[in-house]
N, C-alpha and C. Protein backbone atom coordinates (compact mmCIF):
# COMPACT_ATOMS: atom_id res chain seq x y z
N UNK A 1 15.40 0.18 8.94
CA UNK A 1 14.94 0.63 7.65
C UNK A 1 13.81 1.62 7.84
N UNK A 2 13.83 2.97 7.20
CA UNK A 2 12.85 3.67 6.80
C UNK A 2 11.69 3.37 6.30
N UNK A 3 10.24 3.26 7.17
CA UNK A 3 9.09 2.92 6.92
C UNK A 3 8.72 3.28 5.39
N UNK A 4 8.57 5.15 5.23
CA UNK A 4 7.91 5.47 4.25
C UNK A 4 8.78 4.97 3.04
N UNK A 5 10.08 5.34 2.81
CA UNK A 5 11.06 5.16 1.92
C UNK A 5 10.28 3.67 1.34
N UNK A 6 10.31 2.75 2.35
CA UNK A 6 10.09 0.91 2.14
C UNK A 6 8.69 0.83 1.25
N UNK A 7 7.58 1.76 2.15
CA UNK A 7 6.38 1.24 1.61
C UNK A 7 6.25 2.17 0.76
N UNK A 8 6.99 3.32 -0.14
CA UNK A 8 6.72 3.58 -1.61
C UNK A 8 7.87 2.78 -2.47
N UNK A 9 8.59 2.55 -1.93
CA UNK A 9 9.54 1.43 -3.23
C UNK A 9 8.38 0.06 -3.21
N UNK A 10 7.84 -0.38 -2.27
CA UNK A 10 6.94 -1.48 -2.68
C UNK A 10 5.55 -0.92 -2.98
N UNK A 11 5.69 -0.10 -2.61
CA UNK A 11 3.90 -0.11 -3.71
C UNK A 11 4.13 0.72 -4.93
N UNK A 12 5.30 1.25 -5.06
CA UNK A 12 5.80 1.45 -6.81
C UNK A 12 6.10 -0.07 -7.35
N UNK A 13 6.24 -1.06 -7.10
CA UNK A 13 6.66 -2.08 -7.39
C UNK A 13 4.84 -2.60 -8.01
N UNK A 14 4.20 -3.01 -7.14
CA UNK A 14 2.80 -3.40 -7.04
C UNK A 14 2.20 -2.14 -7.81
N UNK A 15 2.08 -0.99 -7.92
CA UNK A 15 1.56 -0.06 -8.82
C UNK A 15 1.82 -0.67 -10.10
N UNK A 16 3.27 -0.93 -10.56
CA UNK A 16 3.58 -1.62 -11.63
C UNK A 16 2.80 -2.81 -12.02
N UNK A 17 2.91 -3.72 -11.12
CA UNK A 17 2.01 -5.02 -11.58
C UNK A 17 0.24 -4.85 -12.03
N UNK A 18 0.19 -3.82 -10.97
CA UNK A 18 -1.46 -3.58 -10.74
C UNK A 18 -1.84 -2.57 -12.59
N UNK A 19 -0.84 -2.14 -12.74
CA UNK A 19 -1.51 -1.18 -13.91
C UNK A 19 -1.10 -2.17 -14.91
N UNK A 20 -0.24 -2.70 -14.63
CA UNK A 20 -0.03 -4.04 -16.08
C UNK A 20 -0.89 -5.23 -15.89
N UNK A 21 -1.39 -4.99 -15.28
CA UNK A 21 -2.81 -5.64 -14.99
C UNK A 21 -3.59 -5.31 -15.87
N UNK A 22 -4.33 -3.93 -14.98
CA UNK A 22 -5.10 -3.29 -15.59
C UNK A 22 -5.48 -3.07 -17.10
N UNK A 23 -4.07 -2.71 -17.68
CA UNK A 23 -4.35 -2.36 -19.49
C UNK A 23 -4.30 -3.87 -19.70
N UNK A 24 -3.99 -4.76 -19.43
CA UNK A 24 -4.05 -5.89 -20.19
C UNK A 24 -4.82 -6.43 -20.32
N UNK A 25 -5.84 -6.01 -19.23
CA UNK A 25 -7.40 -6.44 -18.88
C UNK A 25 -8.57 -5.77 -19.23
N UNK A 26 -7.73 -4.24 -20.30
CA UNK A 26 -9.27 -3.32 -19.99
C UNK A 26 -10.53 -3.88 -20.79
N UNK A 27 -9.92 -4.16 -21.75
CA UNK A 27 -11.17 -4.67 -22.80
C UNK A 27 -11.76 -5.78 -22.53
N UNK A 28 -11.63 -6.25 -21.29
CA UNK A 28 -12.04 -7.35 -21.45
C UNK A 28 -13.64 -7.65 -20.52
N UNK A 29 -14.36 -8.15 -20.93
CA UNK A 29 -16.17 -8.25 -20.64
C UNK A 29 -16.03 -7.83 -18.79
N UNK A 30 -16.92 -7.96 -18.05
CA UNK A 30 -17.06 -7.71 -17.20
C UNK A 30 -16.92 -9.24 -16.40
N UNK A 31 -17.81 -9.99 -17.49
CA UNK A 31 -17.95 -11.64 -16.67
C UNK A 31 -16.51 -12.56 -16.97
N UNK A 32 -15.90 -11.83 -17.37
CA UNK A 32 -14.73 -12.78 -17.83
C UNK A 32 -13.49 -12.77 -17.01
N UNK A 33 -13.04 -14.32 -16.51
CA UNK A 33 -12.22 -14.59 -15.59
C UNK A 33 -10.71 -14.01 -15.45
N UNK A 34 -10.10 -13.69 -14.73
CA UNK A 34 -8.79 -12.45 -15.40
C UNK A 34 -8.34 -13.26 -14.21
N UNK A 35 -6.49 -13.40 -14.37
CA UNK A 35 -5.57 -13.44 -13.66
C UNK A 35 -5.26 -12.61 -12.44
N UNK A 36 -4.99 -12.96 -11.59
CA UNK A 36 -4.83 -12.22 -10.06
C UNK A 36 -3.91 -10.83 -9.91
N UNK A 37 -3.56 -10.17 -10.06
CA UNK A 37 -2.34 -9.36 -10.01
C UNK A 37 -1.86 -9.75 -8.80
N UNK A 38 -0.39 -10.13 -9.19
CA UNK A 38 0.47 -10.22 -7.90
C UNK A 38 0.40 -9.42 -6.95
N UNK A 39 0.41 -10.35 -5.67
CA UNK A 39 0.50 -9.52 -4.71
C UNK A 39 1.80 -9.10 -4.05
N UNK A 40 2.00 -8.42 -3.60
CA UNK A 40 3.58 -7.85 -3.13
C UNK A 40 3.21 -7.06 -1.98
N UNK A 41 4.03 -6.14 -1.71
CA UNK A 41 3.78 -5.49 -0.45
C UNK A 41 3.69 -3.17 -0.45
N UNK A 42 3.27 -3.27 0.58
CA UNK A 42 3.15 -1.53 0.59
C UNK A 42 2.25 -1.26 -0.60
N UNK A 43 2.65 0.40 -1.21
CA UNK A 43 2.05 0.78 -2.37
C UNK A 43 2.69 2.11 -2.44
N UNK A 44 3.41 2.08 -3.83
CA UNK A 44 3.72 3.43 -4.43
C UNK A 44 4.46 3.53 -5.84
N UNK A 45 5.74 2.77 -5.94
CA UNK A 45 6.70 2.95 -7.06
C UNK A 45 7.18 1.80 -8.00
N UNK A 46 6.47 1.46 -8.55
CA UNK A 46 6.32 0.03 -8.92
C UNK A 46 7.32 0.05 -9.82
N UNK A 47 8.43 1.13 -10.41
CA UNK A 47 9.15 0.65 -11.75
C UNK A 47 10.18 -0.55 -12.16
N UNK A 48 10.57 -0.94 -10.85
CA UNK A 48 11.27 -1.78 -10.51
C UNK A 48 11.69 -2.39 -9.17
N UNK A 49 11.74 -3.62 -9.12
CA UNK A 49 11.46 -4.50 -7.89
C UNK A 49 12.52 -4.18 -6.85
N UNK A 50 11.96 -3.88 -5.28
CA UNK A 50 12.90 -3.77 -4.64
C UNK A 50 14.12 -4.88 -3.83
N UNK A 51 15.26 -4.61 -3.47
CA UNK A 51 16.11 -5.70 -3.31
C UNK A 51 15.38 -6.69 -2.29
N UNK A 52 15.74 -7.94 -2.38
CA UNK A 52 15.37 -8.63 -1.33
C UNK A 52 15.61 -8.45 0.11
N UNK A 53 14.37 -8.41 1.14
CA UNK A 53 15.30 -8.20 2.38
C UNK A 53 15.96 -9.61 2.91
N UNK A 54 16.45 -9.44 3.67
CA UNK A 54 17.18 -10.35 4.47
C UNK A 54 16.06 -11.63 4.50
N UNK A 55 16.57 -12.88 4.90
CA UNK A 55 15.67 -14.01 5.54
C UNK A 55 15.37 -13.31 7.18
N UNK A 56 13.83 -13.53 7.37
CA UNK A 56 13.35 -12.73 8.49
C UNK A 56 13.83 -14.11 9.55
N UNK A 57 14.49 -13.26 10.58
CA UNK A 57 15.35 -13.44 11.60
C UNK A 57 14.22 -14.13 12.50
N UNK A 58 14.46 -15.22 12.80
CA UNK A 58 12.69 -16.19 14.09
C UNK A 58 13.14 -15.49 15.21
N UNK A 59 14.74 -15.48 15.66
CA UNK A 59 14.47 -14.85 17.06
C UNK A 59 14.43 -13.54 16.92
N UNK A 60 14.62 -12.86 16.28
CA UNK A 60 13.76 -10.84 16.58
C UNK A 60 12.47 -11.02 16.45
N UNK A 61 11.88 -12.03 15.52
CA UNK A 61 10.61 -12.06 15.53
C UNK A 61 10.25 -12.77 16.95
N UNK A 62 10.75 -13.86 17.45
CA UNK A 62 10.24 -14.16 18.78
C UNK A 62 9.95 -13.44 19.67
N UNK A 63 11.10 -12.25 19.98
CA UNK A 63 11.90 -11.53 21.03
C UNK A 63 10.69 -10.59 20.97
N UNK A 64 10.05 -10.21 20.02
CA UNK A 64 9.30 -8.91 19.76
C UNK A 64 8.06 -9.64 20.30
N UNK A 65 7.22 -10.87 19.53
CA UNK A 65 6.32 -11.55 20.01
C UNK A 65 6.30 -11.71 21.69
N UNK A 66 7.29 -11.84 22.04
CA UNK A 66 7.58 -12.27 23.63
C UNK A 66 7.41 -11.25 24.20
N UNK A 67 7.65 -10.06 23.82
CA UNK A 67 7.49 -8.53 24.47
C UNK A 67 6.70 -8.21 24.35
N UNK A 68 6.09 -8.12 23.13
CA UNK A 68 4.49 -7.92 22.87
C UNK A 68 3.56 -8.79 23.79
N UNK A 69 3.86 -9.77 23.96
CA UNK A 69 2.68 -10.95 25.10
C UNK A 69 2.63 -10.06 26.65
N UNK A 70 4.36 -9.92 26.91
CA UNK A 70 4.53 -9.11 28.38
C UNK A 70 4.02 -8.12 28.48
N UNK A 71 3.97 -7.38 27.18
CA UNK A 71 3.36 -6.04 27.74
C UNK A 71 2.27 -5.25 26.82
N UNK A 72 1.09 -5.92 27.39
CA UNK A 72 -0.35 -6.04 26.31
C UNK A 72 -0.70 -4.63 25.94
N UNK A 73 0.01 -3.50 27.09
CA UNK A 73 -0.43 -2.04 26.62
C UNK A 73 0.53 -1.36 25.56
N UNK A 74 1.72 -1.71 24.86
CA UNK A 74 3.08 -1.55 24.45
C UNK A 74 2.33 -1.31 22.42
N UNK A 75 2.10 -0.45 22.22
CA UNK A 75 1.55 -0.23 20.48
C UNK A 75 2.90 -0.34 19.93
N UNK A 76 4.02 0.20 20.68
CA UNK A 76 4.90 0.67 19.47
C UNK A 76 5.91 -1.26 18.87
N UNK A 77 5.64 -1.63 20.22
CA UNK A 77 6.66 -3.25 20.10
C UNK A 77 5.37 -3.90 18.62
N UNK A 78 4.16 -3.74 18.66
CA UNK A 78 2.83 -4.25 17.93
C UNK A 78 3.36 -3.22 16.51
N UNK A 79 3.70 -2.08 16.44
CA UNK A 79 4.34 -1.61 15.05
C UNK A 79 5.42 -2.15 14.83
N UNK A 80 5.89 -2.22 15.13
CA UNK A 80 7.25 -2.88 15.32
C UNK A 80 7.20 -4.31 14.36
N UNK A 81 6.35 -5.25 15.22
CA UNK A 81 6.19 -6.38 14.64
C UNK A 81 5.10 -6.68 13.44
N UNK A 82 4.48 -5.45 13.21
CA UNK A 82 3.83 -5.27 12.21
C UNK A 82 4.75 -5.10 10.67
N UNK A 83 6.24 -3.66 11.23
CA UNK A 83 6.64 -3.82 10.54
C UNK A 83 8.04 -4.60 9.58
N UNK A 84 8.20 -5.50 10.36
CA UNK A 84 8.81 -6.86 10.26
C UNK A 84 8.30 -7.45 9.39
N UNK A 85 6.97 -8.04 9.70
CA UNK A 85 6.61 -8.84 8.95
C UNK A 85 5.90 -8.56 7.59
N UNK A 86 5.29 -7.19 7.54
CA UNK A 86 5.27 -5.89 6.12
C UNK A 86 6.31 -6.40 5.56
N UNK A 87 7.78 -6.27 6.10
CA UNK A 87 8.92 -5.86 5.14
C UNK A 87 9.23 -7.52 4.69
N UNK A 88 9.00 -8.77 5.22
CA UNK A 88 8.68 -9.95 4.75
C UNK A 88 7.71 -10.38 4.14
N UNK A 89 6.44 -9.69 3.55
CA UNK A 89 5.80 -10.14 2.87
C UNK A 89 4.45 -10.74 3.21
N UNK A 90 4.55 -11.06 5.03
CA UNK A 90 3.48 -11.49 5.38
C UNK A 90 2.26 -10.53 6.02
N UNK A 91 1.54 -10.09 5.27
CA UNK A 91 0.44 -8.70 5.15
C UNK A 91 -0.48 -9.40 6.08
N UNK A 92 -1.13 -10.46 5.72
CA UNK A 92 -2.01 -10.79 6.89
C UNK A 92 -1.62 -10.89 8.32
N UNK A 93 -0.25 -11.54 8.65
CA UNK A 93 0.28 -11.52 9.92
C UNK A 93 0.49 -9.87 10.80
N UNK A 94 1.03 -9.28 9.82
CA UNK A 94 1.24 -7.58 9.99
C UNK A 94 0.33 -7.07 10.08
N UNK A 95 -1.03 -6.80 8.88
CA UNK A 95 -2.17 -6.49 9.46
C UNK A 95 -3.07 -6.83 10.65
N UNK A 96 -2.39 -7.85 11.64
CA UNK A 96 -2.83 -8.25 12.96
C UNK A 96 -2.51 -7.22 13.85
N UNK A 97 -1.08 -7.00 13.69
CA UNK A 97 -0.35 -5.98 14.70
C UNK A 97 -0.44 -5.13 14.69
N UNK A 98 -0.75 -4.33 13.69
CA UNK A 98 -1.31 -2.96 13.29
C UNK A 98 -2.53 -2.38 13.94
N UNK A 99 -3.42 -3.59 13.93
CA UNK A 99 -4.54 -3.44 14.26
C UNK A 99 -4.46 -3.05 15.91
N UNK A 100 -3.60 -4.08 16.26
CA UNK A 100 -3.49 -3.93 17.88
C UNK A 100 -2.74 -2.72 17.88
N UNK A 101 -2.17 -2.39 17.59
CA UNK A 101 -1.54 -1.24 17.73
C UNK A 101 -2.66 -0.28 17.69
N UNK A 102 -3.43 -0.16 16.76
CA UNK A 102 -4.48 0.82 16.74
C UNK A 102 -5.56 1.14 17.58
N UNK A 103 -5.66 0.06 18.20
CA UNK A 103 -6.56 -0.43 19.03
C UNK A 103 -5.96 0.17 20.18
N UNK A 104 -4.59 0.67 20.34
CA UNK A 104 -4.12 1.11 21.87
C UNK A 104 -3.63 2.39 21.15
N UNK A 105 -3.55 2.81 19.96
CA UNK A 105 -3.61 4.51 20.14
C UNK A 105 -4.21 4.67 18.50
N UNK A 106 -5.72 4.68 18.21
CA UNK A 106 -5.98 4.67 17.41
C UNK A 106 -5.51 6.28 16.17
N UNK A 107 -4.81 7.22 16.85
CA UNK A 107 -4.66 8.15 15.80
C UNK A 107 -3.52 7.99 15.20
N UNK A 108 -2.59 6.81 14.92
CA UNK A 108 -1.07 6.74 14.46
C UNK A 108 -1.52 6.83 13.10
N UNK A 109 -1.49 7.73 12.33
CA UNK A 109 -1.85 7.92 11.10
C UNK A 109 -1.11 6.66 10.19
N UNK A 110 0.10 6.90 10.02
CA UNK A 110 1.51 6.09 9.73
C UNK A 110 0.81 5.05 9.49
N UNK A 111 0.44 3.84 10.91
CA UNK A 111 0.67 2.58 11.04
C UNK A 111 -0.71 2.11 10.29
N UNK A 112 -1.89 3.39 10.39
CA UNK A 112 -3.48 3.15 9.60
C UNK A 112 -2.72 2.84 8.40
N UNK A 113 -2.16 3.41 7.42
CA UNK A 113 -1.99 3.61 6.30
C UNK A 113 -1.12 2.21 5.91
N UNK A 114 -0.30 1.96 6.72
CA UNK A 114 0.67 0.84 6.33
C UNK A 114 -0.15 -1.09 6.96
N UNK A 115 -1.70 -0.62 7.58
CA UNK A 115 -2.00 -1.72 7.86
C UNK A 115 -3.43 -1.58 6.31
N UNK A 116 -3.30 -0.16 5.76
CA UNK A 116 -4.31 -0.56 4.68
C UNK A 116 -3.22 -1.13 3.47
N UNK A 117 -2.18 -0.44 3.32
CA UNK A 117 -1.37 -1.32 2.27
C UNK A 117 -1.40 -2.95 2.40
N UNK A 118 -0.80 -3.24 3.97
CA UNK A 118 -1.53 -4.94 3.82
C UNK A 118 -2.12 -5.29 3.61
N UNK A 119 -3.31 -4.90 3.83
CA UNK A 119 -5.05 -5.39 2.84
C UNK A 119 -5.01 -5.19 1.74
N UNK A 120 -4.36 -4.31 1.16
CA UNK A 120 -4.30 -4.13 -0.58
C UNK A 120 -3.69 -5.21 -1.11
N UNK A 121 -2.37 -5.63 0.22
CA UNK A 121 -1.08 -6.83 -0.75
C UNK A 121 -1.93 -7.95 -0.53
N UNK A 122 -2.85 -8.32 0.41
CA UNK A 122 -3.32 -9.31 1.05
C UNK A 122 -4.94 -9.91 0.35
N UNK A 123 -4.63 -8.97 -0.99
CA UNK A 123 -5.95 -8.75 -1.93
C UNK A 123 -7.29 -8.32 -1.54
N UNK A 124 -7.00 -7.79 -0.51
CA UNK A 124 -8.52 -6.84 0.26
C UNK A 124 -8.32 -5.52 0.23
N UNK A 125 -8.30 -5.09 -1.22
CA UNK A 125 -8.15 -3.67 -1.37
C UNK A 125 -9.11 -2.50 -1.34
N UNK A 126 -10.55 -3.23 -1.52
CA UNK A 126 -11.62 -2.77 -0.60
C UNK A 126 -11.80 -2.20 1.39
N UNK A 127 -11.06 -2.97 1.53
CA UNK A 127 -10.84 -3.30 3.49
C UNK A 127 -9.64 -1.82 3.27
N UNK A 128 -8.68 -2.14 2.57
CA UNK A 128 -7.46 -1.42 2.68
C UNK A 128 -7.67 0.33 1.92
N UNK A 129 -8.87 0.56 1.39
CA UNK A 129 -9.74 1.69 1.03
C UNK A 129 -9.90 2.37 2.34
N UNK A 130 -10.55 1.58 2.32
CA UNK A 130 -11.25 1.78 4.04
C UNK A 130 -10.87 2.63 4.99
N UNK A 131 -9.02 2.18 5.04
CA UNK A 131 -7.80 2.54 6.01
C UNK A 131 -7.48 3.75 5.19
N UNK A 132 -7.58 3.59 4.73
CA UNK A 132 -6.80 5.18 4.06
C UNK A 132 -7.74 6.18 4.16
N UNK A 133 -9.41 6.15 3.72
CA UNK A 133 -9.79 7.19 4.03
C UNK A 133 -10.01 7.38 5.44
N UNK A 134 -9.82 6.49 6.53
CA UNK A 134 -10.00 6.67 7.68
C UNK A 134 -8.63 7.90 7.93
N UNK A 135 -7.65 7.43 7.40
CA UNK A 135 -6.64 8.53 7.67
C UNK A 135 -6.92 9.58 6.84
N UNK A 136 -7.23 9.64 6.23
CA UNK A 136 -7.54 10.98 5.49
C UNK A 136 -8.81 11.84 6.18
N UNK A 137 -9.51 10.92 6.50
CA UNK A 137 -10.16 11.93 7.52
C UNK A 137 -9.71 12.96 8.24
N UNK A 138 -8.63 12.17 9.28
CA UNK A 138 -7.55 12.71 10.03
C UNK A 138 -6.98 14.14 9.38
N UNK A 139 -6.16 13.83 8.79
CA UNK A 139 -5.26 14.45 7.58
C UNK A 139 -5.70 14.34 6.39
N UNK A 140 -6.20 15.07 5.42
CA UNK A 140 -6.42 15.16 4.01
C UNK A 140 -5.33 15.26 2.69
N UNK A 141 -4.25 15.83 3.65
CA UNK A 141 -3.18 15.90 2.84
C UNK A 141 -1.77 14.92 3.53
N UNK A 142 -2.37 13.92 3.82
CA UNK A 142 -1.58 12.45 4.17
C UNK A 142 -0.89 11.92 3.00
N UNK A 143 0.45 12.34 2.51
CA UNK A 143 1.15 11.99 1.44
C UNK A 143 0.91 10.54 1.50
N UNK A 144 1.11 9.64 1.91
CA UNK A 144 1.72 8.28 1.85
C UNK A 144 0.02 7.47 1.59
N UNK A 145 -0.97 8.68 2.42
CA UNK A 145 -2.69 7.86 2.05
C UNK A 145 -3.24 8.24 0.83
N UNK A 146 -2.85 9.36 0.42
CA UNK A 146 -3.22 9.78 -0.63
C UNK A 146 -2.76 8.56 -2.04
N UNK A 147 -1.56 8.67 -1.89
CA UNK A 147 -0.34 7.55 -2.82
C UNK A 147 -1.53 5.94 -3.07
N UNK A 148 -1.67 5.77 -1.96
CA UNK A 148 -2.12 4.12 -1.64
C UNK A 148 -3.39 4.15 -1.97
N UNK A 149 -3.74 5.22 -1.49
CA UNK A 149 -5.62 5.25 -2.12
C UNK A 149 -5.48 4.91 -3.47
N UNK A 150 -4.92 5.50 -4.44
CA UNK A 150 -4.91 5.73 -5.69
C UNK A 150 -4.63 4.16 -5.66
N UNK A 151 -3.69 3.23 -5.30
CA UNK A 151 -3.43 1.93 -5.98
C UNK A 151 -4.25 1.48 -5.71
N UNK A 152 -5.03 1.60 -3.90
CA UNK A 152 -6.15 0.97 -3.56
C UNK A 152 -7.82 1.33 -4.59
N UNK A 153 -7.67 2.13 -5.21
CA UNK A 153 -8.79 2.27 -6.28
C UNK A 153 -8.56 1.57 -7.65
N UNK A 154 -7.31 1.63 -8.27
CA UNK A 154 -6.79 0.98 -9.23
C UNK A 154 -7.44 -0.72 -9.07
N UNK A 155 -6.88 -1.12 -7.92
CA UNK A 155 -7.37 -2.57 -7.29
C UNK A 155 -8.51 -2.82 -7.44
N UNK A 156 -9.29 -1.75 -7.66
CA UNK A 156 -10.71 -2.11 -7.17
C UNK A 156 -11.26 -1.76 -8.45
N UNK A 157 -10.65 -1.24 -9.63
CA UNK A 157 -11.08 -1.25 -10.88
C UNK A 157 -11.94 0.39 -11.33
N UNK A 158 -10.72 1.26 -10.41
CA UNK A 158 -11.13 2.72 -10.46
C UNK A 158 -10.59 3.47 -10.95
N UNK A 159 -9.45 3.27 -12.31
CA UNK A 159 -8.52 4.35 -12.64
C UNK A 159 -8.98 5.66 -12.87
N UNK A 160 -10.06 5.92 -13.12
CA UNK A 160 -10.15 7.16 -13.45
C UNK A 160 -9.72 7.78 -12.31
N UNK A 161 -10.63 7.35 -10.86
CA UNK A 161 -10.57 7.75 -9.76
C UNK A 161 -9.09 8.09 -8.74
N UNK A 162 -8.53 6.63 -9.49
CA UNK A 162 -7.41 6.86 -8.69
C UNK A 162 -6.04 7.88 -9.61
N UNK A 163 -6.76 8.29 -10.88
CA UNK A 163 -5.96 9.42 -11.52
C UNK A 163 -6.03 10.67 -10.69
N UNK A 164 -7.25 10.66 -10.68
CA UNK A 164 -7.59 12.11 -9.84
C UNK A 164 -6.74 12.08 -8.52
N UNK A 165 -6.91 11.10 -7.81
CA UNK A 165 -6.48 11.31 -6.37
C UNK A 165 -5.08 12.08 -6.66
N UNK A 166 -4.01 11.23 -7.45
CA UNK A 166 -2.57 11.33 -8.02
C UNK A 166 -2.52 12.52 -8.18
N UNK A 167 -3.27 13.13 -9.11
CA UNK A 167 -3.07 14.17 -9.74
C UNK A 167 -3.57 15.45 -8.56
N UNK A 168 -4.28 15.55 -7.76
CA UNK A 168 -3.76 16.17 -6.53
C UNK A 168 -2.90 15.98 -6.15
N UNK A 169 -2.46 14.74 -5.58
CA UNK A 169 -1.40 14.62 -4.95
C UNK A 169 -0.25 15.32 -5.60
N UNK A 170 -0.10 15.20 -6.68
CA UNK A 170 1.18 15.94 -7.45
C UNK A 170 0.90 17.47 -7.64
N UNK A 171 -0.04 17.89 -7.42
CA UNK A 171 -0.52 19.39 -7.14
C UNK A 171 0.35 19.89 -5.77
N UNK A 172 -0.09 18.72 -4.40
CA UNK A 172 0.41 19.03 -3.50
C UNK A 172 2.06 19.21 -3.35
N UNK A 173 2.17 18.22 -4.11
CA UNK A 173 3.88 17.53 -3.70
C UNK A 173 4.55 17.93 -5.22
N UNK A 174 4.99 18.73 -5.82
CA UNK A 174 5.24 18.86 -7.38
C UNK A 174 6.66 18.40 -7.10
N UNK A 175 7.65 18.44 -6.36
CA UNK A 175 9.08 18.48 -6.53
C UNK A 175 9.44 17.10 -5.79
N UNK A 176 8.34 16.15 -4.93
CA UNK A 176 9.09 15.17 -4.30
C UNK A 176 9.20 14.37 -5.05
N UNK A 177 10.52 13.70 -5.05
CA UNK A 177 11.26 12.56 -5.71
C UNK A 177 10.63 11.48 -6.08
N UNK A 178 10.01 11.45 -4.81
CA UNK A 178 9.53 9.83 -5.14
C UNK A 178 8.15 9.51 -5.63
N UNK A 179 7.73 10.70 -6.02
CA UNK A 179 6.56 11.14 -6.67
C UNK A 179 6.60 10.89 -8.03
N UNK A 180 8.16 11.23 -8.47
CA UNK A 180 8.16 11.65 -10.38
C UNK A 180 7.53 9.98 -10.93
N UNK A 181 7.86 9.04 -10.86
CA UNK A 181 7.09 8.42 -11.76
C UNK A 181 5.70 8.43 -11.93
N UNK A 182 5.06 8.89 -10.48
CA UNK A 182 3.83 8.57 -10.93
C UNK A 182 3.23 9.54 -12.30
N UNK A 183 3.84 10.86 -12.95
CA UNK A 183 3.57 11.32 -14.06
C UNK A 183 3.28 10.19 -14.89
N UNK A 184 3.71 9.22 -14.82
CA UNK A 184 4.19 8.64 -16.25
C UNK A 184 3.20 7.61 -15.65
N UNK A 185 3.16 6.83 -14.43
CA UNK A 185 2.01 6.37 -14.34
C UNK A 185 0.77 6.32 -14.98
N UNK A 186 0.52 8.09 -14.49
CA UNK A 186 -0.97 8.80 -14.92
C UNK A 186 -1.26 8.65 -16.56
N UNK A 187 -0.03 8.51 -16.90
CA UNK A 187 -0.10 8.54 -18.83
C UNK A 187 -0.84 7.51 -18.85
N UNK A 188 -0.21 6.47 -18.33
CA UNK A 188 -0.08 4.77 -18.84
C UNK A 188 -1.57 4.50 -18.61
N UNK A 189 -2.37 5.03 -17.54
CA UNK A 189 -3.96 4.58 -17.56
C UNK A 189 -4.59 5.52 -18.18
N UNK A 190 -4.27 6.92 -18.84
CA UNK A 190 -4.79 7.58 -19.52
C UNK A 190 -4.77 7.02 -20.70
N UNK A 191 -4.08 6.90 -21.37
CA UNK A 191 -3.55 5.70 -22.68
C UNK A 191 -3.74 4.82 -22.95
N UNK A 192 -4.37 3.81 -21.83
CA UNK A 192 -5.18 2.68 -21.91
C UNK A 192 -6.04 2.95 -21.63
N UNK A 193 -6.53 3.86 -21.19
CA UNK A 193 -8.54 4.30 -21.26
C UNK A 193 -8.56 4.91 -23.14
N UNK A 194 -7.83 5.27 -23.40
CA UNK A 194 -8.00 5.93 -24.77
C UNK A 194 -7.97 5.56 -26.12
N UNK A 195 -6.68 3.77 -25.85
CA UNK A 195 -7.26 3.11 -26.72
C UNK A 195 -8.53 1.70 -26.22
N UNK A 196 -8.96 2.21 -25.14
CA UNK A 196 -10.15 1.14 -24.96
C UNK A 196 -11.51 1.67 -25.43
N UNK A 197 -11.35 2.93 -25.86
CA UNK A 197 -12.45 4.04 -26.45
C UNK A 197 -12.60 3.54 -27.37
């Protein structure tokens, strides 16, 4: 399976939850206790939920674990099993491997970005901020960090902020596909900032 393809169908999924969050919550006091927004996985296209994957397989997951133990210098077997367990749901386990992975070639832009989406699913969307502008450092025009920042600000109770990011981003990218909802995104927190006025 295609990394980027995966982690904008799931963080369009979680964009969804996170902004139906959001308006449902805007008016509401600062001290007052609010429901969790689901957590899910990646960050980009939230309009509708992606298919289930498969039941995650113990022996590929072993086989990879077992390779990964043999060969402690090996980043890509550590993406690998990072992104396994991403595409199952388990963000904290994945954000382990990522890390190691990073740790043995810290410029994989890619794997930064897809170990800050786990901190976002993993409700550390502060931590998962973090990862994205670290890649954006790198690259400024990092489609997939740019995308996640924006949910990762949303998370953190930044729409304005994470309008703006978007709305570059769609400066940059006007014709990619998997971009068009976020127009309609950008409405939906414009529209709930406007009747919270």
């Amino acid at each position: 399976m295609k990394r980027e393809p995966m982690v904008f169908a799931v963080g369009g999924m979680l964009f969804g939850f996170v902004l139906g969050y959001m308006v449902a919550n805007l008016g509401s006091s600062p001290g007052e206790a609010r429901p969790v927004a689901p957590s899910l996985a990646g960050a980009t296209d939230r309009s509708r939920p992606p298919a289930s994957p498969p039941a995650l397989d113990p022996n590929e997951l072993k086989a990879l674990e077992s390779l990964a133990a043999r060969e402690k210098g090996n980043a890509q077997v550590r993406v690998e099993l990072g992104n396994l367990l991403m595409d199952h749901s388990r963000f904290e386990e994945a954000a382990r491997f990522y890390r190691e992975a990073l740790a043995l070639k810290p410029d994989q832009l890619d794997v930064r970005v897809d170990l800050g989406a786990c901190l976002v699913n993993a409700g550390k969307a502060g931590d998962g901020l973090l990862e994205f502008e670290k890649a954006l450092q790198k690259d400024p025009t990092h489609k997939k960090a740019l995308f996640n920042k924006g949910i990762a600000l949303m998370e953190t109770g930044r729409p304005q902020e994470a309008v703006a990011v978007w709305e570059g981003l769609l400066k940059r990218f006007p014709d990619d596909p998997q971009l068009q909802g976020l127009r309609k995104q950008i409405e939906q927190v414009r529209s709930a900032a406007r009747r919270s006025s």
